[in-house]
C-alpha atoms as a PDB file:
ATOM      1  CA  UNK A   1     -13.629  -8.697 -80.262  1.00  0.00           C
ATOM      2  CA  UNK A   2     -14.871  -6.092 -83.152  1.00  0.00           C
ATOM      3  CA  UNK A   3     -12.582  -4.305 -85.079  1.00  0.00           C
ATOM      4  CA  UNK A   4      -8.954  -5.609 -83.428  1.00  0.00           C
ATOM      5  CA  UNK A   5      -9.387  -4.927 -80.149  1.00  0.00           C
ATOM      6  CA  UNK A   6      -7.197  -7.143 -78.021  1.00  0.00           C
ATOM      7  CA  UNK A   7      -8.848  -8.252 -74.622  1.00  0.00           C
ATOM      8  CA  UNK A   8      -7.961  -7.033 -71.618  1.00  0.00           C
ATOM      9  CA  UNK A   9      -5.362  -8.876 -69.574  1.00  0.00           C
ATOM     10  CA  UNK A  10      -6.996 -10.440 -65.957  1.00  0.00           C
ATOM     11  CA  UNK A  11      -5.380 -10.145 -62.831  1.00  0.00           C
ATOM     12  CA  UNK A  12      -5.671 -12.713 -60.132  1.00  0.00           C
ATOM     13  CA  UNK A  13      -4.404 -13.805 -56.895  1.00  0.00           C
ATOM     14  CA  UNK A  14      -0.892 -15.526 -58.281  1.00  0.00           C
ATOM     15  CA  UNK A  15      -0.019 -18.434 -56.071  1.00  0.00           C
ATOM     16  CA  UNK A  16       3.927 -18.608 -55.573  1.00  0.00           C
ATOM     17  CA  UNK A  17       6.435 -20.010 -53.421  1.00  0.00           C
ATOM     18  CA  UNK A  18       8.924 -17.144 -52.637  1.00  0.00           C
ATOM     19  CA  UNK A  19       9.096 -13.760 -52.647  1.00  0.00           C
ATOM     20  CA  UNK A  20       7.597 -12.302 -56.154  1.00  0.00           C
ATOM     21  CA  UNK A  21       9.753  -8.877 -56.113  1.00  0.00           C
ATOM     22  CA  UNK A  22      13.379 -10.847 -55.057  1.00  0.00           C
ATOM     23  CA  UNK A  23      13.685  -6.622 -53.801  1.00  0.00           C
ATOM     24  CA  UNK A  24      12.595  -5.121 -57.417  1.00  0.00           C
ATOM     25  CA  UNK A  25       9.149  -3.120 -57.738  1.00  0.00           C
ATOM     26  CA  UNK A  26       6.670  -4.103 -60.044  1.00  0.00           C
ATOM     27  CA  UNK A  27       4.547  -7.035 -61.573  1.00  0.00           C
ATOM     28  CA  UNK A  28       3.977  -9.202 -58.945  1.00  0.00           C
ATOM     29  CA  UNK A  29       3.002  -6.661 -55.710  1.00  0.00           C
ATOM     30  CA  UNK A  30       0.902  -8.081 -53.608  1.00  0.00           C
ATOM     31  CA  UNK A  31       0.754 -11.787 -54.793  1.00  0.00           C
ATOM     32  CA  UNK A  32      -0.603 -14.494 -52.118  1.00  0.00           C
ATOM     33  CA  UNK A  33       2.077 -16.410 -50.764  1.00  0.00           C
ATOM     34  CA  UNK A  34       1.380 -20.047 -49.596  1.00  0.00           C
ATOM     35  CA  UNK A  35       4.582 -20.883 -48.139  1.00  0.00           C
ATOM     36  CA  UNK A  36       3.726 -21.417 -44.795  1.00  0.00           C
ATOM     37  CA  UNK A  37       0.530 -23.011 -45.494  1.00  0.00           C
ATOM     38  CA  UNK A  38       0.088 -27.036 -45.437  1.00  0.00           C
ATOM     39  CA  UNK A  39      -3.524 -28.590 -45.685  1.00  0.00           C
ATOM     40  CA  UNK A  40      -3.913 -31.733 -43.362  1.00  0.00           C
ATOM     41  CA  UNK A  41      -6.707 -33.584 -43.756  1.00  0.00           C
ATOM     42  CA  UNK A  42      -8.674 -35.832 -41.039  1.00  0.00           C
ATOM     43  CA  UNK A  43      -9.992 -39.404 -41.523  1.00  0.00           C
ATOM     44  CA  UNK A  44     -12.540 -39.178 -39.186  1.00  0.00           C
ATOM     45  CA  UNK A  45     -13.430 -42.939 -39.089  1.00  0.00           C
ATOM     46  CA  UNK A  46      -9.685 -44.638 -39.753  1.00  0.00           C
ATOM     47  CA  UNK A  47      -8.405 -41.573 -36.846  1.00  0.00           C
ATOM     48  CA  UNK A  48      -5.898 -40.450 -39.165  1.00  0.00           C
ATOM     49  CA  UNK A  49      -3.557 -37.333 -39.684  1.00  0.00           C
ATOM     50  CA  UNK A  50      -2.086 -36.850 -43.129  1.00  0.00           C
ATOM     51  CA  UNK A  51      -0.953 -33.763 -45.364  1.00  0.00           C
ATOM     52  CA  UNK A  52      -1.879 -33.645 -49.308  1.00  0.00           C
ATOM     53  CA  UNK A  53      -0.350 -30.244 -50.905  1.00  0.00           C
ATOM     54  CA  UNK A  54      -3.153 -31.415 -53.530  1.00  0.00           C
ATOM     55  CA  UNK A  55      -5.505 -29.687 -51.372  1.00  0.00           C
ATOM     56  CA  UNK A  56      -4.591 -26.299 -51.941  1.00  0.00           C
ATOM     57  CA  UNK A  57      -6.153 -26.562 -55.219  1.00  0.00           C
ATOM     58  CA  UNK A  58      -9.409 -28.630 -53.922  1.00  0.00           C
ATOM     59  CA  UNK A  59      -7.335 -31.439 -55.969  1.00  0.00           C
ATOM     60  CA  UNK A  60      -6.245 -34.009 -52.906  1.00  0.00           C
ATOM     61  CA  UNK A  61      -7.024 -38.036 -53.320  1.00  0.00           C
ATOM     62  CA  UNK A  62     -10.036 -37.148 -51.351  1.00  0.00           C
ATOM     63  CA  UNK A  63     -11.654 -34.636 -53.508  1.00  0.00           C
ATOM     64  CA  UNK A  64     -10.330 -36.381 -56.562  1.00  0.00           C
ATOM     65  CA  UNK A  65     -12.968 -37.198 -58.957  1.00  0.00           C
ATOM     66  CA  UNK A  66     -15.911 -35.688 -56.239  1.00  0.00           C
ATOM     67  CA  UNK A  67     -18.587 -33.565 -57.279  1.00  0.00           C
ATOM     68  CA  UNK A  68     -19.239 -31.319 -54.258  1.00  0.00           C
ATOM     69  CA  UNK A  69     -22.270 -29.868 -53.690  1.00  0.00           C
ATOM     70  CA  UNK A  70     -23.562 -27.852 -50.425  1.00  0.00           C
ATOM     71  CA  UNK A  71     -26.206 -29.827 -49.943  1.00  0.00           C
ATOM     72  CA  UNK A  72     -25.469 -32.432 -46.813  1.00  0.00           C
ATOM     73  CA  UNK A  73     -27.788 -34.819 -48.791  1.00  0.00           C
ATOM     74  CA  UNK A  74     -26.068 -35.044 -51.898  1.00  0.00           C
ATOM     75  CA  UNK A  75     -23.521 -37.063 -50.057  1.00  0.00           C
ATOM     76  CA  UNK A  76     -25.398 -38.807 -47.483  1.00  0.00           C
ATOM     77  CA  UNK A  77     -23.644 -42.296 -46.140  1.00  0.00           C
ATOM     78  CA  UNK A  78     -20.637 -40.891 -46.972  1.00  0.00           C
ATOM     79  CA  UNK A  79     -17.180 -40.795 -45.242  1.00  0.00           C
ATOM     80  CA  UNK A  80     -16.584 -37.518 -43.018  1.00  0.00           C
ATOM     81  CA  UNK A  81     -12.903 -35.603 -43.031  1.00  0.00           C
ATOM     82  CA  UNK A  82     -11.571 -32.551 -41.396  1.00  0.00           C
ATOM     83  CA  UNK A  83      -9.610 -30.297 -43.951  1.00  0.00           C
ATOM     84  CA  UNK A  84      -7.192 -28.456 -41.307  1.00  0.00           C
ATOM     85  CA  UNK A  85      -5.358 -25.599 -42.507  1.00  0.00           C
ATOM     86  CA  UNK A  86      -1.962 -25.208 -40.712  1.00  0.00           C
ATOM     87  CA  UNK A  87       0.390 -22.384 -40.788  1.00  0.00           C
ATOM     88  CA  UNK A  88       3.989 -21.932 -39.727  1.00  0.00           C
ATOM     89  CA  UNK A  89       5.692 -19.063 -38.025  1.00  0.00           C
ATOM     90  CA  UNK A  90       8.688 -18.051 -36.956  1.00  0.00           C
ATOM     91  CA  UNK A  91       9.758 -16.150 -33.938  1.00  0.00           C
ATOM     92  CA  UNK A  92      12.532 -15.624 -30.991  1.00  0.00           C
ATOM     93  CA  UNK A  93      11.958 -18.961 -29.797  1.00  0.00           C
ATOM     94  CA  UNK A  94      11.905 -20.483 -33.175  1.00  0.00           C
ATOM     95  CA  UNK A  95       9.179 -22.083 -35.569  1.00  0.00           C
ATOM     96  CA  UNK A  96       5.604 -23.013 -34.168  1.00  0.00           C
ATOM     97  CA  UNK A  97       2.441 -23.618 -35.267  1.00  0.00           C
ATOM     98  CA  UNK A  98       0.615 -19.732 -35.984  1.00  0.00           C
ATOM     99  CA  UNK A  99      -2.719 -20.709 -37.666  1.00  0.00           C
ATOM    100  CA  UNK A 100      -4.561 -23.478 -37.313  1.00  0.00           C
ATOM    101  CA  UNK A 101      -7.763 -23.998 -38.503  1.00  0.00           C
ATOM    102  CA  UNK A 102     -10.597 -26.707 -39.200  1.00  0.00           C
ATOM    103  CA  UNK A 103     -13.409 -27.348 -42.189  1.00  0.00           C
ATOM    104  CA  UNK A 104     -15.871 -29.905 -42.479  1.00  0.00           C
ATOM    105  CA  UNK A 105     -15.941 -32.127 -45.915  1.00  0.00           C
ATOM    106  CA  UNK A 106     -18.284 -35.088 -46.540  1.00  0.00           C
ATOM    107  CA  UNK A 107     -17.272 -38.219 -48.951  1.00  0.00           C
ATOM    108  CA  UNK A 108     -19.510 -40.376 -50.953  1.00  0.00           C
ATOM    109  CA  UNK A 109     -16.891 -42.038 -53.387  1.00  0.00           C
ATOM    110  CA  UNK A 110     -19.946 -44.907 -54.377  1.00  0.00           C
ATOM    111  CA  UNK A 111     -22.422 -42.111 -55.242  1.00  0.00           C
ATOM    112  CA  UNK A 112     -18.922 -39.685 -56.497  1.00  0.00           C
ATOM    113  CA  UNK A 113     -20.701 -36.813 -54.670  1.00  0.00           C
ATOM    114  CA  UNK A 114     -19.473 -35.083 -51.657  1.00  0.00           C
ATOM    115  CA  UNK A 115     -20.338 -32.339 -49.181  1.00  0.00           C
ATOM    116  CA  UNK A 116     -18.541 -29.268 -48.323  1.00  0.00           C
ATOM    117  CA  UNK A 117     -18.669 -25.260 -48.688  1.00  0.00           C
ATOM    118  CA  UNK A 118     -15.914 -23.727 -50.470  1.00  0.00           C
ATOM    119  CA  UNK A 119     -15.862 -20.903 -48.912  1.00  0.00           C
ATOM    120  CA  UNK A 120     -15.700 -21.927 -45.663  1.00  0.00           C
ATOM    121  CA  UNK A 121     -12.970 -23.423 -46.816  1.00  0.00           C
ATOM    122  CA  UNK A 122     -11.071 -20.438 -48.276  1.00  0.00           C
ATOM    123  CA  UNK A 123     -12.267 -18.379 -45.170  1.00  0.00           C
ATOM    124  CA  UNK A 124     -10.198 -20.787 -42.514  1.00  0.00           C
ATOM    125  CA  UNK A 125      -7.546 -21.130 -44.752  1.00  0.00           C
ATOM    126  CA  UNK A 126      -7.374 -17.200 -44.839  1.00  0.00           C
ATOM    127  CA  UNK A 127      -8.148 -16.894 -40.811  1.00  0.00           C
ATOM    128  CA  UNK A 128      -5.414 -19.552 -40.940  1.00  0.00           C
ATOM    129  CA  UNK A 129      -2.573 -17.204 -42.745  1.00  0.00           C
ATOM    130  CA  UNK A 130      -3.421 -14.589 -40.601  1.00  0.00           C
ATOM    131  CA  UNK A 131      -2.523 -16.482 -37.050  1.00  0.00           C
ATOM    132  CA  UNK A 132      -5.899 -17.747 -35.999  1.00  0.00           C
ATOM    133  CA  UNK A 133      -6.999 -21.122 -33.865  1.00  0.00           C
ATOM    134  CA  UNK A 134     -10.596 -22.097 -35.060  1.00  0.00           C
ATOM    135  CA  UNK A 135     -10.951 -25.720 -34.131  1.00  0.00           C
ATOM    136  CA  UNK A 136     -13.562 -25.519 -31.220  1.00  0.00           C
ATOM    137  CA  UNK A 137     -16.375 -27.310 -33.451  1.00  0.00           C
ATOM    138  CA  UNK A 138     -14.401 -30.341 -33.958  1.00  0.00           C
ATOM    139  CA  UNK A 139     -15.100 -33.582 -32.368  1.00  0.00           C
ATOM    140  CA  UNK A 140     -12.915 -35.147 -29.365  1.00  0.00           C
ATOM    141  CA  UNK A 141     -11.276 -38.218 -31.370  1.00  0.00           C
ATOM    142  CA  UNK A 142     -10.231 -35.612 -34.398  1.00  0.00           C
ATOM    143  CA  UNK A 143      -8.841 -33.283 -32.117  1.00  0.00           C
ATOM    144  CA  UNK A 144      -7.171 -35.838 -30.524  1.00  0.00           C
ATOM    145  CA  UNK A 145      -5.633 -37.219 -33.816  1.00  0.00           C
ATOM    146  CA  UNK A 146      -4.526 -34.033 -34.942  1.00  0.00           C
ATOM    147  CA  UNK A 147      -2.826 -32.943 -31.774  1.00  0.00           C
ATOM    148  CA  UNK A 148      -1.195 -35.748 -31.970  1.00  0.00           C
ATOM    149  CA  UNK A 149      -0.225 -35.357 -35.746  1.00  0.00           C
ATOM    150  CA  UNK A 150       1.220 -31.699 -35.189  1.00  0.00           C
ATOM    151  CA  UNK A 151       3.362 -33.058 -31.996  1.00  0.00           C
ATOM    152  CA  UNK A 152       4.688 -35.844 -34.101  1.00  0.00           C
ATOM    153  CA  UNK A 153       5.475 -33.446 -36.932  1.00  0.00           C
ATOM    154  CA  UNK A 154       7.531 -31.536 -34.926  1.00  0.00           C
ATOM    155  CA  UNK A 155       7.319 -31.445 -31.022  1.00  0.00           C
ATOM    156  CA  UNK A 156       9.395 -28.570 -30.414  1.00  0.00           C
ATOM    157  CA  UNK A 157       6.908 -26.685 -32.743  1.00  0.00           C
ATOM    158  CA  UNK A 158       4.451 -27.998 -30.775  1.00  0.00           C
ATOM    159  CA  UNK A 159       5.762 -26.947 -27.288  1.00  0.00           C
ATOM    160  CA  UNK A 160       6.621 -22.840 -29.308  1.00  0.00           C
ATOM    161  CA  UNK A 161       2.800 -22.749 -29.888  1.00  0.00           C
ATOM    162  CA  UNK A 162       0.166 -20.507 -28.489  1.00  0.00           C
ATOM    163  CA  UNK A 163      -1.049 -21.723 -25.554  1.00  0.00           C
ATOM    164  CA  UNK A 164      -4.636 -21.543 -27.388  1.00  0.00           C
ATOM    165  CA  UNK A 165      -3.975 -24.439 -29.753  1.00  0.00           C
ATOM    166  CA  UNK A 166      -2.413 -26.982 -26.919  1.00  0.00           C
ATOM    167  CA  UNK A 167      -5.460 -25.845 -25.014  1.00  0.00           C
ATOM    168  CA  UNK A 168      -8.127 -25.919 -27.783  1.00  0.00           C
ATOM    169  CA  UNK A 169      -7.085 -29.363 -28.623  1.00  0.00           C
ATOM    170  CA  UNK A 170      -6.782 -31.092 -25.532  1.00  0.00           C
ATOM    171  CA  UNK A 171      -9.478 -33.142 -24.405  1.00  0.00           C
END
């Protein structure tokens, strides 16, 4: 910077846990709140359910220490996952399961590469937060597993759902 300028501060999506304001106006309007959100990813081969917070951040044991790449290629022989983005509600009847949406991720941990776009994976984590069921694409078993998952997470959440998902995921 020439002659003592300071740079600019840069604002960004802040990613927080409660309420930003507490009730005051100011800094803070309009942050992203994750709360609700949990990222549950899909061992396609081993059939199993699991959540990793890590994965908000592209940083769960799966990703760790992946270069991804959008070419299918890069990652070819690799283990396949389903990255399911899950969102809670509340209403009259009590908590149930609002968003719930799917993306596809490759593995390669011998060749450290791995498959997947990113923003398809901020889009269904977005379509996600705003009460959407986008899991139409994946396969029986997964659905299956998942279905399973959410039920054992919380059947009564389960049983509050939309209709949609119970539909959508039985096979």
């Amino acid at each position: 910077m020439a002659n003592g300028e300071t740079p600019k501060q840069k604002l960004g999506f802040t990613i927080i846990k409660n309420d930003p304001t507490d009730g005051h106006k100011g800094f803070g309007i309009g942050s992203l709140s994750l709360e609700n959100v949990s990222p549950v990813i899909i061992d396609i081969e081993e059939k199993q359910a699991f959540i990793d917070i890590g994965a908000m951040h592209a940083k769960s044991d799966v990703e760790r220490g992946i270069k991804f790449t959008t070419n299918r290629e890069d990652s070819a022989g690799g283990k396949p996952y389903w990255l399911v983005w899950v969102t809670i509600d509340f209403r009259e009847v009590g908590p149930y399961f609002a968003g719930v949406t799917a993306c596809e991720m490759v593995v390669n941990r011998e060749k450290r590469r791995g498959y997947k776009i990113l923003a398809d994976h901020v889009n269904k984590m977005d379509k996600s937060m705003k009460r959407k069921i986008i899991v139409d694409h994946m396969d029986d078993e997964s659905k299956k597993v998942l279905a399973e998952f959410l039920k054992s997470h919380n059947i009564e959440m389960w049983e509050n759902s939309e209709e949609q998902l119970r539909k959508d995921l039985t096979v």
